[in-house]
PDB file of N, CA and C in Angstrom:
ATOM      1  N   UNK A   1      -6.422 -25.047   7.541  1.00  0.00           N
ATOM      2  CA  UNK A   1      -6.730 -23.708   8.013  1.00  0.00           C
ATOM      3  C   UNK A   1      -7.506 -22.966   6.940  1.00  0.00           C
ATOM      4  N   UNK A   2      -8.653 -22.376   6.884  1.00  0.00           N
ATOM      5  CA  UNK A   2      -9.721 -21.628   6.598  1.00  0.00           C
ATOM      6  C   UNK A   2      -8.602 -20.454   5.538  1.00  0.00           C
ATOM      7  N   UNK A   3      -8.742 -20.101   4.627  1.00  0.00           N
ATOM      8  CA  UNK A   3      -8.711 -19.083   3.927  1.00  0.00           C
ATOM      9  C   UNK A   3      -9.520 -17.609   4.495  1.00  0.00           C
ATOM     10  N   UNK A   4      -8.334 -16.805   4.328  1.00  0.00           N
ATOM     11  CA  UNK A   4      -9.254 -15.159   4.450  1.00  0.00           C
ATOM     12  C   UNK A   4      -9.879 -14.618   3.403  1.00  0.00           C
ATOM     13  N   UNK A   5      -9.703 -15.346   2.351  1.00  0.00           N
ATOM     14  CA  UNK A   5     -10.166 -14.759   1.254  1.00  0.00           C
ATOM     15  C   UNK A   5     -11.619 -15.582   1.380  1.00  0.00           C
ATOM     16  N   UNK A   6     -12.322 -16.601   1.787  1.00  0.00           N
ATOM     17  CA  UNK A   6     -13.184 -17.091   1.459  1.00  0.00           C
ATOM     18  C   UNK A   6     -14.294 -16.469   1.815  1.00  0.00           C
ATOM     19  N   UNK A   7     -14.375 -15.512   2.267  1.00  0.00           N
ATOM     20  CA  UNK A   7     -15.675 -14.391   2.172  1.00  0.00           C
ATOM     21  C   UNK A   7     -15.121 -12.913   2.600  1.00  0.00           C
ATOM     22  N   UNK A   8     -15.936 -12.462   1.675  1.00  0.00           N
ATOM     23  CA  UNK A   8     -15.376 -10.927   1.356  1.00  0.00           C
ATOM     24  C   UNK A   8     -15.378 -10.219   2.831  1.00  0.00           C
ATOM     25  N   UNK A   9     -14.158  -9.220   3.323  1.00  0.00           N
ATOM     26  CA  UNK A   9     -14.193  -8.914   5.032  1.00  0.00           C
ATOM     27  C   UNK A   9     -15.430  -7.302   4.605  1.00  0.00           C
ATOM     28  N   UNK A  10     -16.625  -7.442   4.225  1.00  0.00           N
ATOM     29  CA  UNK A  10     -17.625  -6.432   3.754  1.00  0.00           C
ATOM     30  C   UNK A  10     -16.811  -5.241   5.193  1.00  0.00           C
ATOM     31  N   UNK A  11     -17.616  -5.504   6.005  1.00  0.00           N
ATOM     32  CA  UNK A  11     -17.426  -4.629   7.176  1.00  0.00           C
ATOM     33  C   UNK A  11     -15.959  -3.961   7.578  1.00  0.00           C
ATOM     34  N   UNK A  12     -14.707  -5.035   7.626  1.00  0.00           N
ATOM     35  CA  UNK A  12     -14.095  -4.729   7.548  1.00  0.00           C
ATOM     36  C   UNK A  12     -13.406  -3.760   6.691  1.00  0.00           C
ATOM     37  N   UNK A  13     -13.086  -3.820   5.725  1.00  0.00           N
ATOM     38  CA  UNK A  13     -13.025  -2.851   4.312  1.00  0.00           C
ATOM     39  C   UNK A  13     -13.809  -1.859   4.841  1.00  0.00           C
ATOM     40  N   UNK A  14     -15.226  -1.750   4.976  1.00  0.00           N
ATOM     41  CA  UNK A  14     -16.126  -0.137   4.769  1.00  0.00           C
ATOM     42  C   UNK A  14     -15.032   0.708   6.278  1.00  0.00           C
ATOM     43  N   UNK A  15     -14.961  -0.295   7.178  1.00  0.00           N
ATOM     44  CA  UNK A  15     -14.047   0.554   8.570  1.00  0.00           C
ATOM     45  C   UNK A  15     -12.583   1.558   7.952  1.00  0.00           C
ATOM     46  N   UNK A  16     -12.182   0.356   6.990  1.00  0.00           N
ATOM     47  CA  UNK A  16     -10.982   1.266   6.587  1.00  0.00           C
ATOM     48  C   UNK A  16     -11.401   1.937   5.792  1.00  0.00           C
ATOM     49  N   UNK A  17     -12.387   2.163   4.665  1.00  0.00           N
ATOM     50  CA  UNK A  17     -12.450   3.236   4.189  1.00  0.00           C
ATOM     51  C   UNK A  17     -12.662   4.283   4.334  1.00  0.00           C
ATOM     52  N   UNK A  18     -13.785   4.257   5.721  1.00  0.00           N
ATOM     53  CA  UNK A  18     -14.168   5.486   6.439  1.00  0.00           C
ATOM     54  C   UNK A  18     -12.990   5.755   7.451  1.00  0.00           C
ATOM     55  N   UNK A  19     -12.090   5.177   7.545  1.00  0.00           N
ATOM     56  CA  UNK A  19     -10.908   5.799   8.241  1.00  0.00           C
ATOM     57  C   UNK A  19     -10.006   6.723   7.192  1.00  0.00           C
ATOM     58  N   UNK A  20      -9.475   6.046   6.139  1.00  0.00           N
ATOM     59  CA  UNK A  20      -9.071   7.010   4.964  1.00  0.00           C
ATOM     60  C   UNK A  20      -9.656   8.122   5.192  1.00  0.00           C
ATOM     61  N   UNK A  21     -11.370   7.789   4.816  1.00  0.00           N
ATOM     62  CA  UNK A  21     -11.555   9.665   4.728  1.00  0.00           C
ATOM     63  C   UNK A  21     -11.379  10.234   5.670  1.00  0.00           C
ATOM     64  N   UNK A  22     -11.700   9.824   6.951  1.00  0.00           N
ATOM     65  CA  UNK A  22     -10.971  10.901   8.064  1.00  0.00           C
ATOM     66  C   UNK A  22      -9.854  10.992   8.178  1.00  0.00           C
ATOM     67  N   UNK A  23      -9.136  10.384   7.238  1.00  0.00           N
ATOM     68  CA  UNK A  23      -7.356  10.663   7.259  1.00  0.00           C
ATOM     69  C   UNK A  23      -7.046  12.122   6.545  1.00  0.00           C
ATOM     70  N   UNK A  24      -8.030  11.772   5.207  1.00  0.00           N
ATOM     71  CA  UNK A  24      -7.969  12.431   4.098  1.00  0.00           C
ATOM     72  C   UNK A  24      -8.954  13.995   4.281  1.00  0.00           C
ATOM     73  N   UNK A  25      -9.681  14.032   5.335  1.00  0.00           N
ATOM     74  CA  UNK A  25     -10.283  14.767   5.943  1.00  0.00           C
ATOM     75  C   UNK A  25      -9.869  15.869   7.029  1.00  0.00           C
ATOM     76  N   UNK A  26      -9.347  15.779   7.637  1.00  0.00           N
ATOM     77  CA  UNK A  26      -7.970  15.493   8.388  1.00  0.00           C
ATOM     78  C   UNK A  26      -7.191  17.255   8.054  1.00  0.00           C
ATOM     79  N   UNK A  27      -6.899  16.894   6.778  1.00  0.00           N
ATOM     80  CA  UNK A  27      -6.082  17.601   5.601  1.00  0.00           C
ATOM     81  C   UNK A  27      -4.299  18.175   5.789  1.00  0.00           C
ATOM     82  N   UNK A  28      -4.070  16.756   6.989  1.00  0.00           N
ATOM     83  CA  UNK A  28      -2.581  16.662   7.051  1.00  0.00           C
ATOM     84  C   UNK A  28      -1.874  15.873   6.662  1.00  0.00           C
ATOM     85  N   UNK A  29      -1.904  14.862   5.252  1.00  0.00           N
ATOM     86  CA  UNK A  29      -1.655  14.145   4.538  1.00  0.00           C
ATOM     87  C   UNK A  29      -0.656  14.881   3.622  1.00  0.00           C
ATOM     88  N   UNK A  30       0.397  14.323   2.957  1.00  0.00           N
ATOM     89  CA  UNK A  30       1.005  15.029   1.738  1.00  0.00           C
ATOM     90  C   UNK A  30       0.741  14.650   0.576  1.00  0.00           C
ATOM     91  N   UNK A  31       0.782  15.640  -0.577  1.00  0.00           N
ATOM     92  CA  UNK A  31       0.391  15.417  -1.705  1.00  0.00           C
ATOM     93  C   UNK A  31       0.610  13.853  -1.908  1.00  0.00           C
ATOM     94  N   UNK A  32       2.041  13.418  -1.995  1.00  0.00           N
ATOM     95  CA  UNK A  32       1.832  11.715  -2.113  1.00  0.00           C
ATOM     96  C   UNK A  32       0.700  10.901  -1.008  1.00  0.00           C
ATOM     97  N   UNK A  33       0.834  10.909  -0.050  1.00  0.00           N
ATOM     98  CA  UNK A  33       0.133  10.290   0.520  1.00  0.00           C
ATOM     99  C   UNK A  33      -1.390  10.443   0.599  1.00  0.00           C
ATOM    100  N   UNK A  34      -1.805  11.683   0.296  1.00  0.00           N
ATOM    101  CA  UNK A  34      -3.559  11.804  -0.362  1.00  0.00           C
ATOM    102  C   UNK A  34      -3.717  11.039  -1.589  1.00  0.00           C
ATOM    103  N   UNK A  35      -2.584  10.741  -2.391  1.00  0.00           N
ATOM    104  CA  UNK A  35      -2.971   9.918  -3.444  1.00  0.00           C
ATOM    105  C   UNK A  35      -2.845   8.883  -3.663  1.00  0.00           C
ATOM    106  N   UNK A  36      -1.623   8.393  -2.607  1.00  0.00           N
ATOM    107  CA  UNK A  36      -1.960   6.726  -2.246  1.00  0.00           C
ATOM    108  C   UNK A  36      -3.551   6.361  -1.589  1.00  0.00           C
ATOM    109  N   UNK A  37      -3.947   7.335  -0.383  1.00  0.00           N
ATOM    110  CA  UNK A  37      -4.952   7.051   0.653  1.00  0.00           C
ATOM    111  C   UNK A  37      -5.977   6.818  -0.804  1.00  0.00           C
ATOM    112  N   UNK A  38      -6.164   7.914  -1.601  1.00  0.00           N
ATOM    113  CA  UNK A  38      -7.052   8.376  -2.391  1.00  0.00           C
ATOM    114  C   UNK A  38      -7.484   6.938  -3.395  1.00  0.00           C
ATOM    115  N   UNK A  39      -6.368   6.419  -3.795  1.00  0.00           N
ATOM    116  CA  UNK A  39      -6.072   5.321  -4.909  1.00  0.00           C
ATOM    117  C   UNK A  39      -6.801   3.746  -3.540  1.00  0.00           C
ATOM    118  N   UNK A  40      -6.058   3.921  -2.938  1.00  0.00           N
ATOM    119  CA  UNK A  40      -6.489   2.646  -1.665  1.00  0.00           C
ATOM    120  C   UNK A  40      -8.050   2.590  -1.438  1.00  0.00           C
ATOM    121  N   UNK A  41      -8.787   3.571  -1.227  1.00  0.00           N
ATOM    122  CA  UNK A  41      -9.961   3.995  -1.077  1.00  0.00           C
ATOM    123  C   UNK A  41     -10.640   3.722  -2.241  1.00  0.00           C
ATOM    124  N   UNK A  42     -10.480   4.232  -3.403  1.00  0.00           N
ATOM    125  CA  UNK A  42     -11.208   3.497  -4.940  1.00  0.00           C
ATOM    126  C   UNK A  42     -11.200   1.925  -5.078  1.00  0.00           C
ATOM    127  N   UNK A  43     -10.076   1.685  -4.488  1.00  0.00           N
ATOM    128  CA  UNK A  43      -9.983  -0.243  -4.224  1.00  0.00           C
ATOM    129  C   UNK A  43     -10.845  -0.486  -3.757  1.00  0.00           C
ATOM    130  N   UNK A  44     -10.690   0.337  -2.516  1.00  0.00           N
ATOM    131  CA  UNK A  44     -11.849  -0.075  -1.377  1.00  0.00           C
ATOM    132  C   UNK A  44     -13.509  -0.119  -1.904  1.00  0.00           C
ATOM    133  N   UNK A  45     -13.997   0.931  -1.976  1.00  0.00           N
ATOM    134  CA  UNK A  45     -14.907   1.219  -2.406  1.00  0.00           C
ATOM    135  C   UNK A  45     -15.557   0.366  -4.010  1.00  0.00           C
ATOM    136  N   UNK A  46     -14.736  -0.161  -5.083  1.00  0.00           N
ATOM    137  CA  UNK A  46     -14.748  -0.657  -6.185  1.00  0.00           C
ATOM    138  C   UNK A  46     -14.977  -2.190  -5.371  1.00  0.00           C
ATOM    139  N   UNK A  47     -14.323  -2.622  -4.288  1.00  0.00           N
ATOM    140  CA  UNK A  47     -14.644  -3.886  -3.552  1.00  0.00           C
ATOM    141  C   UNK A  47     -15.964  -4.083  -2.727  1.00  0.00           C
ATOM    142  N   UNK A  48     -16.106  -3.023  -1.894  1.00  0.00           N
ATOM    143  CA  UNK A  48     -17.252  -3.107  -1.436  1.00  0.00           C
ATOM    144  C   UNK A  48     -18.591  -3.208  -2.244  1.00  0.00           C
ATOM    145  N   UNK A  49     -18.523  -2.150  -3.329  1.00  0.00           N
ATOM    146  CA  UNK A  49     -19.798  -2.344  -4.420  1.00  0.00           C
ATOM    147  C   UNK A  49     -19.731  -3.785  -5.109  1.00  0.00           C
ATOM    148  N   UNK A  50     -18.964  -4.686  -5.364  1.00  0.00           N
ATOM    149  CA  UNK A  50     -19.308  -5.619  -5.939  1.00  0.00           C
ATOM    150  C   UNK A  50     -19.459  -6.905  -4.875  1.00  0.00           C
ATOM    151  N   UNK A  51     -18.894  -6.122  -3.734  1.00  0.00           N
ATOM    152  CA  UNK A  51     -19.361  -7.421  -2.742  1.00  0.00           C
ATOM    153  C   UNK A  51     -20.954  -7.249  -2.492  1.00  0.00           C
ATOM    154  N   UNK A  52     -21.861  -5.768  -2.431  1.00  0.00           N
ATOM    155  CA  UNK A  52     -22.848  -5.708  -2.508  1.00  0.00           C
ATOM    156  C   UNK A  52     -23.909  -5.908  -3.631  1.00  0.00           C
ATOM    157  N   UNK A  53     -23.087  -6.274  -4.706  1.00  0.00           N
ATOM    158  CA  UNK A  53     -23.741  -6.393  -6.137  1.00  0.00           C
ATOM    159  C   UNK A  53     -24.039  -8.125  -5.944  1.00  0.00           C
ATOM    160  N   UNK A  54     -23.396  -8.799  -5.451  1.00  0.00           N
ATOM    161  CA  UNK A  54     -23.179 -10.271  -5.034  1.00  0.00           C
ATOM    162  C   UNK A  54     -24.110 -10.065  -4.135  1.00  0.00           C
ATOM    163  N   UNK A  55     -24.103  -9.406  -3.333  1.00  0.00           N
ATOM    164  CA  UNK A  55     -25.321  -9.889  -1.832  1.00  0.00           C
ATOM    165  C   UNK A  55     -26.935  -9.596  -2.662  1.00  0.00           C
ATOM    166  N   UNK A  56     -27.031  -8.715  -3.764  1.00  0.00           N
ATOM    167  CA  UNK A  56     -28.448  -8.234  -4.586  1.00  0.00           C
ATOM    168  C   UNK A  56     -28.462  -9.507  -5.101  1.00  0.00           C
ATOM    169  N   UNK A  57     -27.614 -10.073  -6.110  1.00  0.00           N
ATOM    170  CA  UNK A  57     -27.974 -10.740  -6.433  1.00  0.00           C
ATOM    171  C   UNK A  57     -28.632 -12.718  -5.958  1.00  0.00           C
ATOM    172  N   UNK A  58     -28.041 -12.730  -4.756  1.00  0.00           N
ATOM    173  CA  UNK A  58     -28.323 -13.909  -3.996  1.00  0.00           C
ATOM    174  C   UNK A  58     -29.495 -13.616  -3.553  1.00  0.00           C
ATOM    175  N   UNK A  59     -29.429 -12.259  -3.127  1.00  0.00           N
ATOM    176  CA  UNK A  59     -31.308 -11.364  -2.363  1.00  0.00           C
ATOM    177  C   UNK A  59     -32.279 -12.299  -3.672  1.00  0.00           C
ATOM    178  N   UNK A  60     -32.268 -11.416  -4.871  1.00  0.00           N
ATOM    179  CA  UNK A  60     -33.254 -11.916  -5.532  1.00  0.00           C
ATOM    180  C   UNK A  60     -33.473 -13.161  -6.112  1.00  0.00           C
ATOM    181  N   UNK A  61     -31.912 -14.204  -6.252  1.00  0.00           N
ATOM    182  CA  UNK A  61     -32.262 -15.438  -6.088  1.00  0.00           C
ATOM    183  C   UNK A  61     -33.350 -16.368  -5.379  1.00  0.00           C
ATOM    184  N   UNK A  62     -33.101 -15.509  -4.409  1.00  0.00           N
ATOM    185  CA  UNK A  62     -34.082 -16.143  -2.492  1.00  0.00           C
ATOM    186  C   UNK A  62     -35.808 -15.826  -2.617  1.00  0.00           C
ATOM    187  N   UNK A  63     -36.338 -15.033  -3.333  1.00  0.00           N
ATOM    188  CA  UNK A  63     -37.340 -14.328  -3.606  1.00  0.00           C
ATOM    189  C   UNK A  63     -38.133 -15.463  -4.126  1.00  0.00           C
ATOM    190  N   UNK A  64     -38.749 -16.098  -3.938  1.00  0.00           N
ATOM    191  CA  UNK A  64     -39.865 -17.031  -4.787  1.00  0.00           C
ATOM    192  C   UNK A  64     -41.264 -16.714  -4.374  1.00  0.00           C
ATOM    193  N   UNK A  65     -42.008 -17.376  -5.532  1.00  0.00           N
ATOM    194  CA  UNK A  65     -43.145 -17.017  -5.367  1.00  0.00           C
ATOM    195  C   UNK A  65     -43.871 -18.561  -5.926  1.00  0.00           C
ATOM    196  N   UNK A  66     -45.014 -18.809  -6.105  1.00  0.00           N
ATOM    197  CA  UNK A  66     -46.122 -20.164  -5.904  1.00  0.00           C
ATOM    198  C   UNK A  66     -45.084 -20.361  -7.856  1.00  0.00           C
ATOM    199  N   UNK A  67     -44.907 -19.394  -8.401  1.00  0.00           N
ATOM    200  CA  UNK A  67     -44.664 -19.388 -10.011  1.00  0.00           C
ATOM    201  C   UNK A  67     -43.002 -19.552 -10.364  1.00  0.00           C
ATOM    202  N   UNK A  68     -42.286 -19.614  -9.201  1.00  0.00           N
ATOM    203  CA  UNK A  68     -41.112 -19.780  -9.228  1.00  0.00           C
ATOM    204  C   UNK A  68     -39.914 -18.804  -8.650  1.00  0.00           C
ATOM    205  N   UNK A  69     -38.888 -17.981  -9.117  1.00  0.00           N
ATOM    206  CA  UNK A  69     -38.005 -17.414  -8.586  1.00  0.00           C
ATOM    207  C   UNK A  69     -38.734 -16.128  -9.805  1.00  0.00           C
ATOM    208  N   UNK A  70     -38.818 -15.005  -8.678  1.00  0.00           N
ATOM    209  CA  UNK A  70     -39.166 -13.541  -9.000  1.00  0.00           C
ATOM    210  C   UNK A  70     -38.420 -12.749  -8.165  1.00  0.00           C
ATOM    211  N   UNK A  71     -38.274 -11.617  -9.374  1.00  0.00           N
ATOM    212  CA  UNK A  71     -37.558 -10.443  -8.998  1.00  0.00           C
ATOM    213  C   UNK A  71     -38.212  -9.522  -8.312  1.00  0.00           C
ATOM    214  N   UNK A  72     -37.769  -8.787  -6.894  1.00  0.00           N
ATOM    215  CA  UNK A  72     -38.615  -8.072  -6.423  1.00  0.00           C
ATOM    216  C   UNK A  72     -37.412  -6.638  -5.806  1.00  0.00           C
ATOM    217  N   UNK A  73     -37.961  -5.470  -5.681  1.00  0.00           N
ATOM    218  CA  UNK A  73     -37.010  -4.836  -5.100  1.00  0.00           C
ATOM    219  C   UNK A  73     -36.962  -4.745  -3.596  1.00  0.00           C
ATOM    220  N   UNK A  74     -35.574  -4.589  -3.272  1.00  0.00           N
ATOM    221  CA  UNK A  74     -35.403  -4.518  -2.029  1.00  0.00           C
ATOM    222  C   UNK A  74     -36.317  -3.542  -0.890  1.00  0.00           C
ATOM    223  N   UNK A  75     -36.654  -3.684   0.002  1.00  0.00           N
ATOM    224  CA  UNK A  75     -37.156  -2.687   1.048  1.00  0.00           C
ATOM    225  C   UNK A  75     -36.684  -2.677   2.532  1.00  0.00           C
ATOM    226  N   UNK A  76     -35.582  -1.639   3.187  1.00  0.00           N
ATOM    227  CA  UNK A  76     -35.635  -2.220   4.419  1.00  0.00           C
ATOM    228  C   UNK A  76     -37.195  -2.372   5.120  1.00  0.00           C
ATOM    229  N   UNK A  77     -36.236  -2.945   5.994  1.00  0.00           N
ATOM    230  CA  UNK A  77     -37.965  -3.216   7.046  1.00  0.00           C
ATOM    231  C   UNK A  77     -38.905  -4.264   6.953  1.00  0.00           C
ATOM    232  N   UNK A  78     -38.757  -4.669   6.149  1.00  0.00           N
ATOM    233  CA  UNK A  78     -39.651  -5.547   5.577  1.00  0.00           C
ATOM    234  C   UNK A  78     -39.917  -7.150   5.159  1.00  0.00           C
ATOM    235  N   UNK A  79     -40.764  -7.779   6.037  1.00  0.00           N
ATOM    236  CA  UNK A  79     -40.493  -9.346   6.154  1.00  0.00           C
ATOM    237  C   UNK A  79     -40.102 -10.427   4.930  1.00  0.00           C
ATOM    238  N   UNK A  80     -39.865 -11.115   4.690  1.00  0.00           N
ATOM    239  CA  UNK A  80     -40.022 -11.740   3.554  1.00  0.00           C
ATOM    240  C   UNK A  80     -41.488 -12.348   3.334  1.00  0.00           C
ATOM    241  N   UNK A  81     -41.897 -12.896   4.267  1.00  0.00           N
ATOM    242  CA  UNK A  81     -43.253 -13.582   4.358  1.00  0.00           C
ATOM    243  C   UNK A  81     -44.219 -12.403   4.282  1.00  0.00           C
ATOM    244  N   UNK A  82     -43.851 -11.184   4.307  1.00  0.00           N
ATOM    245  CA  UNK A  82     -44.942  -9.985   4.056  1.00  0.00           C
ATOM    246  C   UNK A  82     -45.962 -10.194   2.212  1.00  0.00           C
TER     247      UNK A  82
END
């Protein structure tokens, strides 16, 4: 049976975080529980950025050119073969 850990749940995670803040938004939380939500949410968020720091870096892995593997910045919209 497949591991859950074997790729990061990206999407999943950003759903709960943007649920936190409308929890935390809300503003019927109690002092403890804004600071659990609050603390859960920095997880969250500290996870999501490095799952996206991992997806940059595979991006510019993928990038080649006639001279080899080059760094280019991201653009939405925009083909690779452009």
């Amino acid at each position: 049976m497949p591991s859950k850990k074997a790729a990061f749940p990206f999407e999943e995670s950003l759903a709960k975080l943007e649920g936190l803040v409308e929890k935390m938004e809300a503003g019927e939380l109690s002092l403890e529980d804004s600071l659990k939500t609050f603390e859960e949410g920095v997880k969250l968020t500290r996870e999501c950025q490095q799952a996206l720091a991992q997806a940059e870096q595979k991006v510019k892995l993928l990038i080649e050119t006639q001279e080899g593997v080059s760094e280019a910045a991201f653009s939405p919209g925009l083909d690779v073969d452009d």
